[in-house]
C-alpha atoms as a PDB file:
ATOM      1  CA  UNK A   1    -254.848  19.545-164.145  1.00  0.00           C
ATOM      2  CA  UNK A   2    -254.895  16.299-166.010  1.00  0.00           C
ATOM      3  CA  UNK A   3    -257.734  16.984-168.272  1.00  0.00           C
ATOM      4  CA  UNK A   4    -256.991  20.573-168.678  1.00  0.00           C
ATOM      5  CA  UNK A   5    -253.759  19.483-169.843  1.00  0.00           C
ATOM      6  CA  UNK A   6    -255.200  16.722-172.609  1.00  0.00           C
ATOM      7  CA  UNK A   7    -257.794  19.637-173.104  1.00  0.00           C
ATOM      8  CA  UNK A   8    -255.120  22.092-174.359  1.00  0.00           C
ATOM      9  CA  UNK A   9    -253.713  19.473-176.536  1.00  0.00           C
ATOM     10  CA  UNK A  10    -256.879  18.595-178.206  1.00  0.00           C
ATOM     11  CA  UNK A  11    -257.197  22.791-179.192  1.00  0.00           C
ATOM     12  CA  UNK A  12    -254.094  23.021-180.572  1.00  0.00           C
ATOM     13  CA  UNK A  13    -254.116  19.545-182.502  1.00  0.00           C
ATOM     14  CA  UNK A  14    -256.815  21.202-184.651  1.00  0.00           C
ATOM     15  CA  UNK A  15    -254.886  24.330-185.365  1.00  0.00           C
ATOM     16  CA  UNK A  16    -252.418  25.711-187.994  1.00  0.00           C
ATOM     17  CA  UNK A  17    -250.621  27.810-185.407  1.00  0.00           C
ATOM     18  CA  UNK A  18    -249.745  29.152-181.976  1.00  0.00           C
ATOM     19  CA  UNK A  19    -252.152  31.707-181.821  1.00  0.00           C
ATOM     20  CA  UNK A  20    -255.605  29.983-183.246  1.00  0.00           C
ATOM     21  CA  UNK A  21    -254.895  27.784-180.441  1.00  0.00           C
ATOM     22  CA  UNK A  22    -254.512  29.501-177.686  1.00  0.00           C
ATOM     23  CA  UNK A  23    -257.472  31.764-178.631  1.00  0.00           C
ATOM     24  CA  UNK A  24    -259.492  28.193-178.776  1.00  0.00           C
ATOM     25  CA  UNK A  25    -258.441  26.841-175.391  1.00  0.00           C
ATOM     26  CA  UNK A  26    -258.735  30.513-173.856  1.00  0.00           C
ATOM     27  CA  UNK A  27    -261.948  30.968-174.778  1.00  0.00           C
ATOM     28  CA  UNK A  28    -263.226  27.576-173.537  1.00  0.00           C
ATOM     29  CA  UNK A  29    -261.298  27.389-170.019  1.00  0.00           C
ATOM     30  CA  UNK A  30    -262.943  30.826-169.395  1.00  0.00           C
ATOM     31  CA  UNK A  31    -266.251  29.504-169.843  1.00  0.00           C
ATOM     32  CA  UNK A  32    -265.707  26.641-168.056  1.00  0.00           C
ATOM     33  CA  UNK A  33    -264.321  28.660-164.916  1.00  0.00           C
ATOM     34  CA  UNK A  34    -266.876  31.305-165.343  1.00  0.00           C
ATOM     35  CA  UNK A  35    -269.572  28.558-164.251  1.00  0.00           C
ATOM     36  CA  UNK A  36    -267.106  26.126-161.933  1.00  0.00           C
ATOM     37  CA  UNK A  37    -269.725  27.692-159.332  1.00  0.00           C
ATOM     38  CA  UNK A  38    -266.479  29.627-157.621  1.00  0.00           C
ATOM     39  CA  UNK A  39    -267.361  32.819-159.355  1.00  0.00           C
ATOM     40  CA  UNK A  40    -270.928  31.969-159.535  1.00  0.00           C
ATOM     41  CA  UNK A  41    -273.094  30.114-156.905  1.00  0.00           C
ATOM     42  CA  UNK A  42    -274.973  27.196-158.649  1.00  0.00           C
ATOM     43  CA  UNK A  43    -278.056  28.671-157.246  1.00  0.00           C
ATOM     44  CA  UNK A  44    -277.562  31.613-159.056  1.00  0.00           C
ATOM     45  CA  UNK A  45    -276.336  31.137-162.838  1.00  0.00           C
ATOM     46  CA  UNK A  46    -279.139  31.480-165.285  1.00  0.00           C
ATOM     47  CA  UNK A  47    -281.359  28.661-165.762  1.00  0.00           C
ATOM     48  CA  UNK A  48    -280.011  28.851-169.557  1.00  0.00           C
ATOM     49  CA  UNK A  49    -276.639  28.747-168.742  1.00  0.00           C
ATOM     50  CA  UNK A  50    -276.753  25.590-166.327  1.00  0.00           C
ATOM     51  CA  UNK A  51    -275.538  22.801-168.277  1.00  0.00           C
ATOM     52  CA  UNK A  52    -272.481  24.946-168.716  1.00  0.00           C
ATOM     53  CA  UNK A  53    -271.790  23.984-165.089  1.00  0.00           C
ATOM     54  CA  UNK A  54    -272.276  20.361-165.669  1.00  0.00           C
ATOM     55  CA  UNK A  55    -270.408  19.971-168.667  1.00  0.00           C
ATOM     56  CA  UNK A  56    -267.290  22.077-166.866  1.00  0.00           C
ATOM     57  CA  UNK A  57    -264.617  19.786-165.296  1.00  0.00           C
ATOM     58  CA  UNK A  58    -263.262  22.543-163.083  1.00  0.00           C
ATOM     59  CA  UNK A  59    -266.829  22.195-161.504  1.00  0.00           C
ATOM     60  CA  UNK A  60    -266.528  18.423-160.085  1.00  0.00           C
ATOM     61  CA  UNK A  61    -262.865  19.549-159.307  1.00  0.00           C
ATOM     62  CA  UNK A  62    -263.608  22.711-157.146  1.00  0.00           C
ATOM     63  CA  UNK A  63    -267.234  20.861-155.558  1.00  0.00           C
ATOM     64  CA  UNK A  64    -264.836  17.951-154.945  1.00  0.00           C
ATOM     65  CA  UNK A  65    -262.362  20.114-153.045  1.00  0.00           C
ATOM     66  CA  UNK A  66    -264.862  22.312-151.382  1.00  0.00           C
ATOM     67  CA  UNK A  67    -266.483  18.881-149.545  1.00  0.00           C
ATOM     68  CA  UNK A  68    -263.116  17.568-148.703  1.00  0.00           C
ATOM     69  CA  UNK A  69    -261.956  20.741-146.780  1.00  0.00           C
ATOM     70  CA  UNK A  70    -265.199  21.280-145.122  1.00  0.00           C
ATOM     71  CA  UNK A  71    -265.293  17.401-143.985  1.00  0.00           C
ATOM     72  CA  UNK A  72    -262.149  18.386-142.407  1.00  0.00           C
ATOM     73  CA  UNK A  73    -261.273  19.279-138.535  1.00  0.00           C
ATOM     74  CA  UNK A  74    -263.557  21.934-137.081  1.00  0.00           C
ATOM     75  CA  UNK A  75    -263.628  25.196-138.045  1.00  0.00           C
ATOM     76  CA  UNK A  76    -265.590  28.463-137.205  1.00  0.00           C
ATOM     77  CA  UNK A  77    -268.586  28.912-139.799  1.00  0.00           C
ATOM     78  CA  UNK A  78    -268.796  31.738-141.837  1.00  0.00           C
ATOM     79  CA  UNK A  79    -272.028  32.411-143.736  1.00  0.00           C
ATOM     80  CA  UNK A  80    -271.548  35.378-146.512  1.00  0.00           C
ATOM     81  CA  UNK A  81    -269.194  36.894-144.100  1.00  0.00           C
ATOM     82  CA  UNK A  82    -270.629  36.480-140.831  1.00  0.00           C
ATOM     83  CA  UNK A  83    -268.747  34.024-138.669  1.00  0.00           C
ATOM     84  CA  UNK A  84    -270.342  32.145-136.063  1.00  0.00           C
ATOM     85  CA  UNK A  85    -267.095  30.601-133.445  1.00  0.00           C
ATOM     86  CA  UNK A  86    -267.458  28.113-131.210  1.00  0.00           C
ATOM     87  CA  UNK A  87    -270.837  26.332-133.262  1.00  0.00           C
ATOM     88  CA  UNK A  88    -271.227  23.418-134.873  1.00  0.00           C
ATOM     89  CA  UNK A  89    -272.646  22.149-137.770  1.00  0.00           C
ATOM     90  CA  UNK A  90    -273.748  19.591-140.425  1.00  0.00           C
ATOM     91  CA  UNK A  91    -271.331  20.054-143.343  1.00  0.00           C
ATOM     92  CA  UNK A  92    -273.957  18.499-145.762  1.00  0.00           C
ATOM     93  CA  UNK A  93    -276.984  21.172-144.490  1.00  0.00           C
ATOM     94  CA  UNK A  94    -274.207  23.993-144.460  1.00  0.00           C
ATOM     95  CA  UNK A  95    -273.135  23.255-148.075  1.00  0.00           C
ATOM     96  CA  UNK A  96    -276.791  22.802-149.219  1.00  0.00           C
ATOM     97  CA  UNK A  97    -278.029  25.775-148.162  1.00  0.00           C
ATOM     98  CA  UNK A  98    -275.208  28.217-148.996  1.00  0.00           C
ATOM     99  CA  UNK A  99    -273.945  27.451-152.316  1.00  0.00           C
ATOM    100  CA  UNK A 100    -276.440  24.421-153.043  1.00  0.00           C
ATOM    101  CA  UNK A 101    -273.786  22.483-154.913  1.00  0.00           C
ATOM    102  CA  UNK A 102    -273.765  19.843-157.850  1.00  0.00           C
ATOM    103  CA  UNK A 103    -273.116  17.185-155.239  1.00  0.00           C
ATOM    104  CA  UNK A 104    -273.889  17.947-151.202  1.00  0.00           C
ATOM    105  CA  UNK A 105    -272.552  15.195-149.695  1.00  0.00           C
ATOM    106  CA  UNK A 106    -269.296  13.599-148.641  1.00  0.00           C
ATOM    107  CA  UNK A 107    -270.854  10.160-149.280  1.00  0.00           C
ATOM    108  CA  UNK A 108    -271.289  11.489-152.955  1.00  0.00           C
ATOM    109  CA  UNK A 109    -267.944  12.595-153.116  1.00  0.00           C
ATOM    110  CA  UNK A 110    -266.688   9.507-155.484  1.00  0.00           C
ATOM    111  CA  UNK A 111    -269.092  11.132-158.381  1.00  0.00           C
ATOM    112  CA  UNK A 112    -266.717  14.261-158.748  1.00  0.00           C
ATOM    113  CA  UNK A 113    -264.050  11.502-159.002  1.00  0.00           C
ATOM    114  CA  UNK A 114    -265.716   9.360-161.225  1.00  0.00           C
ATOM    115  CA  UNK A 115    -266.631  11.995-163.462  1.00  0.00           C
ATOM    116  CA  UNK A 116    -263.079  13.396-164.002  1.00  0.00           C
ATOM    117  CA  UNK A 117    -261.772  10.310-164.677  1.00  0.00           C
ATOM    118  CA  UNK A 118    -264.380   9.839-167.732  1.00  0.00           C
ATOM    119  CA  UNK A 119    -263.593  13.440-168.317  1.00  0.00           C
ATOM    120  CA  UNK A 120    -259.729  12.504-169.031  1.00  0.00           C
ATOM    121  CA  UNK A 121    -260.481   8.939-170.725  1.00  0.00           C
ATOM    122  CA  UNK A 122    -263.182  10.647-173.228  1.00  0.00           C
ATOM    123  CA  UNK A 123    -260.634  13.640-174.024  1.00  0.00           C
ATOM    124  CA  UNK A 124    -258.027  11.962-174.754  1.00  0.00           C
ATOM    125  CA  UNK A 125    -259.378   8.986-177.104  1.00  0.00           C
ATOM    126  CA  UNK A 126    -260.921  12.004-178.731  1.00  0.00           C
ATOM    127  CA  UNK A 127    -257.240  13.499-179.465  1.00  0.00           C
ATOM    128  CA  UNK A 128    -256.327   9.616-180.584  1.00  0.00           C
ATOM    129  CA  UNK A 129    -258.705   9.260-182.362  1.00  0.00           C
ATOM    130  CA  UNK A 130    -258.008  12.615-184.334  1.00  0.00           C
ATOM    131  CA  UNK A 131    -254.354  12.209-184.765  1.00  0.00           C
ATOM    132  CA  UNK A 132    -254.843   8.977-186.615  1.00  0.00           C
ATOM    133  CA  UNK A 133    -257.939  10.730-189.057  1.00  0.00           C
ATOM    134  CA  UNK A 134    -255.758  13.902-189.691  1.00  0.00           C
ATOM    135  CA  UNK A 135    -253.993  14.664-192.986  1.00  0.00           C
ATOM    136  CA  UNK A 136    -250.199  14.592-192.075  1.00  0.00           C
ATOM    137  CA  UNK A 137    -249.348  15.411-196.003  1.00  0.00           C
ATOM    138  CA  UNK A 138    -246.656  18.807-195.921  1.00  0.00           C
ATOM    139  CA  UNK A 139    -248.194  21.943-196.091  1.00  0.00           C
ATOM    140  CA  UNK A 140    -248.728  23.451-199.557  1.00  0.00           C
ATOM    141  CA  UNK A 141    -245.983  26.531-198.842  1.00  0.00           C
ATOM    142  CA  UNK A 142    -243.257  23.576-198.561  1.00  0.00           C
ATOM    143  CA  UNK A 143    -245.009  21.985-201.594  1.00  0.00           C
ATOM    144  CA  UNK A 144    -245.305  24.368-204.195  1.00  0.00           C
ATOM    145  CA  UNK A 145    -242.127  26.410-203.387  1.00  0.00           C
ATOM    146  CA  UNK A 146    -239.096  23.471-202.738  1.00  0.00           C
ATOM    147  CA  UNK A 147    -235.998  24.625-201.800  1.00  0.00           C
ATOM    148  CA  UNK A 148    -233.003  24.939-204.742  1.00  0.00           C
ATOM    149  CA  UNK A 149    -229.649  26.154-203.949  1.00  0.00           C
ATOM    150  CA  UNK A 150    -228.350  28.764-206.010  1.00  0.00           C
ATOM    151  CA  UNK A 151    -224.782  28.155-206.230  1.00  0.00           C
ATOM    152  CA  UNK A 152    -221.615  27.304-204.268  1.00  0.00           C
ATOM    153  CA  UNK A 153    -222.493  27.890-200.762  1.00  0.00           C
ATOM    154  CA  UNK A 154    -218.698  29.221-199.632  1.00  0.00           C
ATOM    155  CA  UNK A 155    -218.256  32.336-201.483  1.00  0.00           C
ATOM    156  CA  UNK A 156    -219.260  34.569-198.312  1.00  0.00           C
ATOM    157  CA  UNK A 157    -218.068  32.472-195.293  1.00  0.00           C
ATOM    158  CA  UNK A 158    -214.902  34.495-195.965  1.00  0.00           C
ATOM    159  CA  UNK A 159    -215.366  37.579-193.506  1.00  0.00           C
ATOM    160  CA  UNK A 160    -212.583  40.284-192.606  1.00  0.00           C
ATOM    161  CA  UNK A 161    -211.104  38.456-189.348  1.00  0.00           C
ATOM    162  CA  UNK A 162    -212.061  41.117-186.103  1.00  0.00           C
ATOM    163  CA  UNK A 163    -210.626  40.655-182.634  1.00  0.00           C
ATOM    164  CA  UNK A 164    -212.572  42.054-179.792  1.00  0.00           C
ATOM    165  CA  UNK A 165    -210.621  42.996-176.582  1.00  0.00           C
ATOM    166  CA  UNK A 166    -211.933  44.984-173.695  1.00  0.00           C
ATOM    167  CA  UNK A 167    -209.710  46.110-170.911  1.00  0.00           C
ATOM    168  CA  UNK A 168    -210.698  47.540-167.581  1.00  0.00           C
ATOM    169  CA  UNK A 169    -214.138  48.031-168.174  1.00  0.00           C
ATOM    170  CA  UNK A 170    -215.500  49.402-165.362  1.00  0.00           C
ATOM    171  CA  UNK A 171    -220.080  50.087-165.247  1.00  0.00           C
ATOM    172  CA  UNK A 172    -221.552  51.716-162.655  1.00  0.00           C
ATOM    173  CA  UNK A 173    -225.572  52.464-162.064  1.00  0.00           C
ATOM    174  CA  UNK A 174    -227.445  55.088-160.157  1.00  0.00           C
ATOM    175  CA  UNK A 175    -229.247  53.097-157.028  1.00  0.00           C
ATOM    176  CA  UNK A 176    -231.354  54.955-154.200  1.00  0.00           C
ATOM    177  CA  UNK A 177    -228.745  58.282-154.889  1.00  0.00           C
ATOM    178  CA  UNK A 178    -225.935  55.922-154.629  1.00  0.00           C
ATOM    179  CA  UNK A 179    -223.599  54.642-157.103  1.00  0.00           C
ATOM    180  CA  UNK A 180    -223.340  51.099-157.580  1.00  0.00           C
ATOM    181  CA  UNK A 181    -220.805  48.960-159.032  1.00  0.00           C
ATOM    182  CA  UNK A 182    -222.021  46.199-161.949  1.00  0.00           C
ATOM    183  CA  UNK A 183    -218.644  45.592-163.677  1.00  0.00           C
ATOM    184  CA  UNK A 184    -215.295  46.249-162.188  1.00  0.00           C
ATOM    185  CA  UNK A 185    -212.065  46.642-163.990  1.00  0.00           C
ATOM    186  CA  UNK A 186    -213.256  43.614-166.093  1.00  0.00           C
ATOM    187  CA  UNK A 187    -210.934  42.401-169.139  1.00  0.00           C
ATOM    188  CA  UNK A 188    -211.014  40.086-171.918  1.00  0.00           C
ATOM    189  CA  UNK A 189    -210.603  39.114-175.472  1.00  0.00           C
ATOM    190  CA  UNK A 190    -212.858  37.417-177.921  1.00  0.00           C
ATOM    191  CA  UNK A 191    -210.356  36.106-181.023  1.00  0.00           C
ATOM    192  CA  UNK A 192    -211.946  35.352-184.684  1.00  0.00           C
ATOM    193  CA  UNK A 193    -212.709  31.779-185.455  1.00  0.00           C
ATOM    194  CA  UNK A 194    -213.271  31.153-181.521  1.00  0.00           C
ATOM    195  CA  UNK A 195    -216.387  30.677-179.696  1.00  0.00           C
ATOM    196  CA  UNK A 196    -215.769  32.150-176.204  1.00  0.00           C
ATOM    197  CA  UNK A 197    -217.917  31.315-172.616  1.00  0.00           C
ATOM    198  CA  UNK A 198    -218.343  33.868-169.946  1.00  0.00           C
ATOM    199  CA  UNK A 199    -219.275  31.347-167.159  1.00  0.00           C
ATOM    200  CA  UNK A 200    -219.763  32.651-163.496  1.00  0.00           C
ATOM    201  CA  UNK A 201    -222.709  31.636-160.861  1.00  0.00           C
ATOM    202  CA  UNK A 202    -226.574  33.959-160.971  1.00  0.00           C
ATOM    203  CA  UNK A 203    -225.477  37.719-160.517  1.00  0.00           C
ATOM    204  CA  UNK A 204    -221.888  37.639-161.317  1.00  0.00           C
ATOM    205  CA  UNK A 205    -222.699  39.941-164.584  1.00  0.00           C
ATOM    206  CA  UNK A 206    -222.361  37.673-167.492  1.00  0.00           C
ATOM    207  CA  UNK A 207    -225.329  39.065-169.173  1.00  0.00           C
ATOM    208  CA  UNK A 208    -224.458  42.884-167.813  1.00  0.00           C
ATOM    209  CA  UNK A 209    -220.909  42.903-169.384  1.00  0.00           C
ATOM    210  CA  UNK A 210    -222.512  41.384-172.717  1.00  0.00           C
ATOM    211  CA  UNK A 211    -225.089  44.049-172.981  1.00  0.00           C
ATOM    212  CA  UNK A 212    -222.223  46.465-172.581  1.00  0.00           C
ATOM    213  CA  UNK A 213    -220.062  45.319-175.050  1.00  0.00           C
ATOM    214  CA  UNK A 214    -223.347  45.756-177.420  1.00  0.00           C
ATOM    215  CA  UNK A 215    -223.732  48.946-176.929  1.00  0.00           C
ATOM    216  CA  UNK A 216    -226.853  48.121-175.037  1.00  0.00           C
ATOM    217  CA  UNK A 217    -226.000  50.525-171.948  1.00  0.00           C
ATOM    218  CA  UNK A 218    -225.930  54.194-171.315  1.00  0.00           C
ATOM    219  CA  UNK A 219    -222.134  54.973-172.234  1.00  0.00           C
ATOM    220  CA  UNK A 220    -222.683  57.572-169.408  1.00  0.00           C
ATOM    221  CA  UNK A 221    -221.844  54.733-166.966  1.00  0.00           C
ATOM    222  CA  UNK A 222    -219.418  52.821-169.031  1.00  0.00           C
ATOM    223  CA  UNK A 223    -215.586  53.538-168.274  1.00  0.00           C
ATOM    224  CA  UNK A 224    -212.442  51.168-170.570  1.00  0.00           C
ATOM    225  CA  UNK A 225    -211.236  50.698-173.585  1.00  0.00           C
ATOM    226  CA  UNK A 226    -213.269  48.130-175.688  1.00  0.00           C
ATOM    227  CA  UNK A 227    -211.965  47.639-179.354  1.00  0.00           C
ATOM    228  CA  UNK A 228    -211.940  46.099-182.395  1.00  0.00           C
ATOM    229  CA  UNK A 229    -208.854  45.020-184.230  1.00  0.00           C
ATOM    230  CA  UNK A 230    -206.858  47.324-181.929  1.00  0.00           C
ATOM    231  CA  UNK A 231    -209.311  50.720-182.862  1.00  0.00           C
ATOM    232  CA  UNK A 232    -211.673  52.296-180.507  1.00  0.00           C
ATOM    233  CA  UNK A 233    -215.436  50.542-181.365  1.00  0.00           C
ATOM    234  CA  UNK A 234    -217.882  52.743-183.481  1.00  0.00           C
ATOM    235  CA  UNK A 235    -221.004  51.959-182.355  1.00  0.00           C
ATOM    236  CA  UNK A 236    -222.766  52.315-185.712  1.00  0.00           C
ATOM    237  CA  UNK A 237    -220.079  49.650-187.413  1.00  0.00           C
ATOM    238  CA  UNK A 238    -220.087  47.434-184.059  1.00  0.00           C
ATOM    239  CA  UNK A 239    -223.768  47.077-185.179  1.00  0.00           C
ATOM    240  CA  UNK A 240    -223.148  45.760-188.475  1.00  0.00           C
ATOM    241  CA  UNK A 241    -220.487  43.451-188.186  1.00  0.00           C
ATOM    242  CA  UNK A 242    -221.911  41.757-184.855  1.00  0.00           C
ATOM    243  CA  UNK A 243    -225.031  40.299-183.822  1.00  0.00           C
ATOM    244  CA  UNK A 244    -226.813  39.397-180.415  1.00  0.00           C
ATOM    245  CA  UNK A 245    -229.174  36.757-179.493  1.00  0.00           C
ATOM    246  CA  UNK A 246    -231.143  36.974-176.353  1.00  0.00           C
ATOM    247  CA  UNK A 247    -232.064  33.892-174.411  1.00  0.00           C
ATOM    248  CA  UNK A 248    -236.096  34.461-175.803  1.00  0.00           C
ATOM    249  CA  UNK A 249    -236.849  33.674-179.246  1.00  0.00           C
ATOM    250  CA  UNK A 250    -237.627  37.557-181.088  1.00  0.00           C
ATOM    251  CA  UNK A 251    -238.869  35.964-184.714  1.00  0.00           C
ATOM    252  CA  UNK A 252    -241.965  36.302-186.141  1.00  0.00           C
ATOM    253  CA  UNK A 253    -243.961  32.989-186.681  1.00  0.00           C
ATOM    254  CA  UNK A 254    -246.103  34.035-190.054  1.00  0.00           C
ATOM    255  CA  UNK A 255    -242.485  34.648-192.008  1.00  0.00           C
ATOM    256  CA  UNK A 256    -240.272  32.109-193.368  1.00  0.00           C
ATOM    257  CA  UNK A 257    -236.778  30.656-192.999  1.00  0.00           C
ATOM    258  CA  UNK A 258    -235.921  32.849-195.761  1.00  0.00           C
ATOM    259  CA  UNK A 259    -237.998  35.857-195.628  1.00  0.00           C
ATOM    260  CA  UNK A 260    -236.514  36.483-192.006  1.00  0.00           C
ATOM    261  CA  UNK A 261    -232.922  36.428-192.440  1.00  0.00           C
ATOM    262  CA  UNK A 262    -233.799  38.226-196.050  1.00  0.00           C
ATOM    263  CA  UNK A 263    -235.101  41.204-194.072  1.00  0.00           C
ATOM    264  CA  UNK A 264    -231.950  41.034-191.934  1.00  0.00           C
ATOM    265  CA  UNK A 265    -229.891  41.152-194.310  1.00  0.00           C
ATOM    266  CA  UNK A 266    -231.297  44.304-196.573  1.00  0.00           C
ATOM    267  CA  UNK A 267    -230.657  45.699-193.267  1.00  0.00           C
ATOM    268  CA  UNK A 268    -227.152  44.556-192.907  1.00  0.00           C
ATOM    269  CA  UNK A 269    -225.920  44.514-196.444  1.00  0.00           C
ATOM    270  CA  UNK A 270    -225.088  47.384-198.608  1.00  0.00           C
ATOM    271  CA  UNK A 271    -224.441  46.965-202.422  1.00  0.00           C
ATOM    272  CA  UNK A 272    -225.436  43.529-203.317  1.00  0.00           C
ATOM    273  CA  UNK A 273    -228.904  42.751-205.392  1.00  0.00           C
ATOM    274  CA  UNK A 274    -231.670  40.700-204.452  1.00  0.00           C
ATOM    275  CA  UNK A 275    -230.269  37.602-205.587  1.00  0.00           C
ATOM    276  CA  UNK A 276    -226.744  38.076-204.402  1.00  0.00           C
ATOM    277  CA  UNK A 277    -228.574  38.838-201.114  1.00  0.00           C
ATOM    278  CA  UNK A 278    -230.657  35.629-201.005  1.00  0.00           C
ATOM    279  CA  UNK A 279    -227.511  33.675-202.374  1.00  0.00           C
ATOM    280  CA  UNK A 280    -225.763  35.346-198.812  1.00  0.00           C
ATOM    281  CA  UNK A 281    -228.840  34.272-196.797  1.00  0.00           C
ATOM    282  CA  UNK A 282    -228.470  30.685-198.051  1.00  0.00           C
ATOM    283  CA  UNK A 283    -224.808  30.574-197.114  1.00  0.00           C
ATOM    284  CA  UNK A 284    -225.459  31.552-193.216  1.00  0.00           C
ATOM    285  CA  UNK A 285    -227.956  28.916-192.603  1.00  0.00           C
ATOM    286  CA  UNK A 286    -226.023  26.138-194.924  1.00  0.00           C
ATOM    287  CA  UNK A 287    -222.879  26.833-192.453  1.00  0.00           C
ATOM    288  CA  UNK A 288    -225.698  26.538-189.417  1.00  0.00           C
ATOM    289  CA  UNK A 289    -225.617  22.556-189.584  1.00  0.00           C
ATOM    290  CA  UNK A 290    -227.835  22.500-192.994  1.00  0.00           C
ATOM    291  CA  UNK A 291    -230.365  24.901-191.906  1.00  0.00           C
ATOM    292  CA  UNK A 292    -230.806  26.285-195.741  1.00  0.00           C
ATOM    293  CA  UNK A 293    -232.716  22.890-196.232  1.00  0.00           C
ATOM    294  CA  UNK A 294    -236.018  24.918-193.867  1.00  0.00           C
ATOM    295  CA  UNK A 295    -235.930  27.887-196.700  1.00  0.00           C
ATOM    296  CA  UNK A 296    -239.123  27.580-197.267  1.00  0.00           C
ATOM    297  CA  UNK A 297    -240.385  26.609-193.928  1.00  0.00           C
ATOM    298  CA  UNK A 298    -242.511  28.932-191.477  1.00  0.00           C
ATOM    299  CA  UNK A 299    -240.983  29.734-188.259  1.00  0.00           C
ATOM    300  CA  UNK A 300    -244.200  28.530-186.253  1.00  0.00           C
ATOM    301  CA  UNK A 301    -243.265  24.980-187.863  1.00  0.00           C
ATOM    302  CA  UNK A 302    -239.548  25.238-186.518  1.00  0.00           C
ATOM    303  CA  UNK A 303    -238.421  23.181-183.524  1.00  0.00           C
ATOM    304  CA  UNK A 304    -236.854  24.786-180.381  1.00  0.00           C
ATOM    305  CA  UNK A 305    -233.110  24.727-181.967  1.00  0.00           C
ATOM    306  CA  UNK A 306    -234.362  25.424-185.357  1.00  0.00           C
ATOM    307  CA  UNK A 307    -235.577  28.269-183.904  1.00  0.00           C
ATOM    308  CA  UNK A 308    -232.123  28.802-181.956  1.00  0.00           C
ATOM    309  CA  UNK A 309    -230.545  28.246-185.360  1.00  0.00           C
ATOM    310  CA  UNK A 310    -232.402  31.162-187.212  1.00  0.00           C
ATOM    311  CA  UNK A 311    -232.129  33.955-184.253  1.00  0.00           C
ATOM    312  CA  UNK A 312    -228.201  32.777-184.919  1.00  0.00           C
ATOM    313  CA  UNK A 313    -228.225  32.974-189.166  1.00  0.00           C
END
């Protein structure tokens, strides 16, 4: 686990993103199961293809565990599915001539140990060793394109205020040709300028009463009045004057800061040009702690909040 661990690390050091990564390390753990000698007997993979088996560390680690069970307490012995109870029998001979193993023996058994433990040592001066060669200089997207604000950033942080009430909301589903009851006579009110927590234990319907409030269930279940500013909710306007965030990050890592929430808002806005657009973009995620200051930044390159941040903006 160790090693495949520092492994990982070392194939997505070298890459520019997620995805070249994961293709890397993919590619190379399959190969390296493929001949661990648990798909394959050792006897069997192609004379070409055996120094795949030495080089693998999931090959030490799966001889390694193989020796330690069958050193064990006694057990009935199965050969390619026939099982022999009641006999004994030398582990060392039994391994050997079934699966004829990197190393046969239990008194061998500190090689597979040994050989890890270079394994992780080797790996991870490698991955040292690279971090202090590689260039850490910005990428050229933050260097040819900086950031520059385009004006006063408080012109459109001055929405129409909305209150959000919903009174005896009531959701039922269909279950097994019974009705069931999700939400029951549930009320509340979300005021502008507020933030406001729905807090309850696993299964109390936090996330079930927020997906109703977005229009995200079939209305055919949905009973209550839910409103905004005192008026019955539209769905189409509830849609452009709110937004929701789910728990999993939705953005797409080969856009920018900016060409993200620019697509969001040609699909929110109506009326304004490209620049007044951008200049209404740059205003969201300057009121988001600063975030205007990653414009220019990829999303792969974003932390965990900055992420957070822009599914917000």
């Amino acid at each position: 686990n160790l090693v495949s661990s520092v492994f990982f690390k070392i194939c997505a050091m070298g890459a520019a993103s997620m995805g070249p990564a994961a293709l890397r390390a993919s590619f190379v753990q399959v190969m390296f199961f493929l001949f661990s000698m648990y798909l394959i007997p050792f006897s069997e993979i192609p004379n070409g293809w055996v120094w795949m088996t030495y080089l693998s560390p999931q090959s030490y680690a799966f001889n390694a565990m193989i020796l330690r069970e069958l050193d064990g307490d006694p057990f009935d012995p199965c050969i390619r599915g026939v099982c022999f109870p009641g006999q004994t029998f030398d582990v060392a001979t039994y391994v050997k001539d079934y699966t004829n193993w990197i190393i046969d023996s239990v008194d061998k058994l500190w090689i597979c140990y040994v050989v890890l433990l270079a394994y992780f040592v080797f790996i991870f001066l490698v991955g040292a060793i690279g971090l202090s060669v590689r260039d850490q200089s910005p990428s050229v997207i933050n260097v040819n394109r900086p950031y520059a604000s385009r004006g006063p950033l408080d012109y459109f942080l001055e929405p129409e205020q909305v209150t959000l009430t919903w009174e005896n909301v009531v959701y039922t589903v269909k279950s097994k040709r019974k009705k069931k009851v999700l939400l029951n006579g549930v009320s509340g009110i979300a005021r502008p300028g507020t933030m406001t927590a729905l807090m309850g234990p696993s299964g109390a319907g936090k996330t079930t009463l927020l997906d109703v409030l977005a229009g995200r269930k079939k209305e055919k279940g949905v009973e209550g009045d839910i409103k905004l500013n005192g008026v019955a909710k539209d769905k189409n306007t509830f849609l452009r004057i709110s937004g929701y965030v789910e728990q999993m990050d939705s953005n797409v890592g080969e856009l920018t800061v900016q060409e993200s929430l620019d697509f969001s808002a040609a699909l929110r806005t109506v009326g304004l040009s490209k620049e007044q657009r951008l200049h209404y973009c740059e205003t969201i995620a300057h009121a988001l702690n600063g975030f205007d200051t990653s414009f220019e930044e990829p999303v792969y390159e974003l932390t965990v909040d900055q992420k957070k941040y822009l599914s917000v903006a």
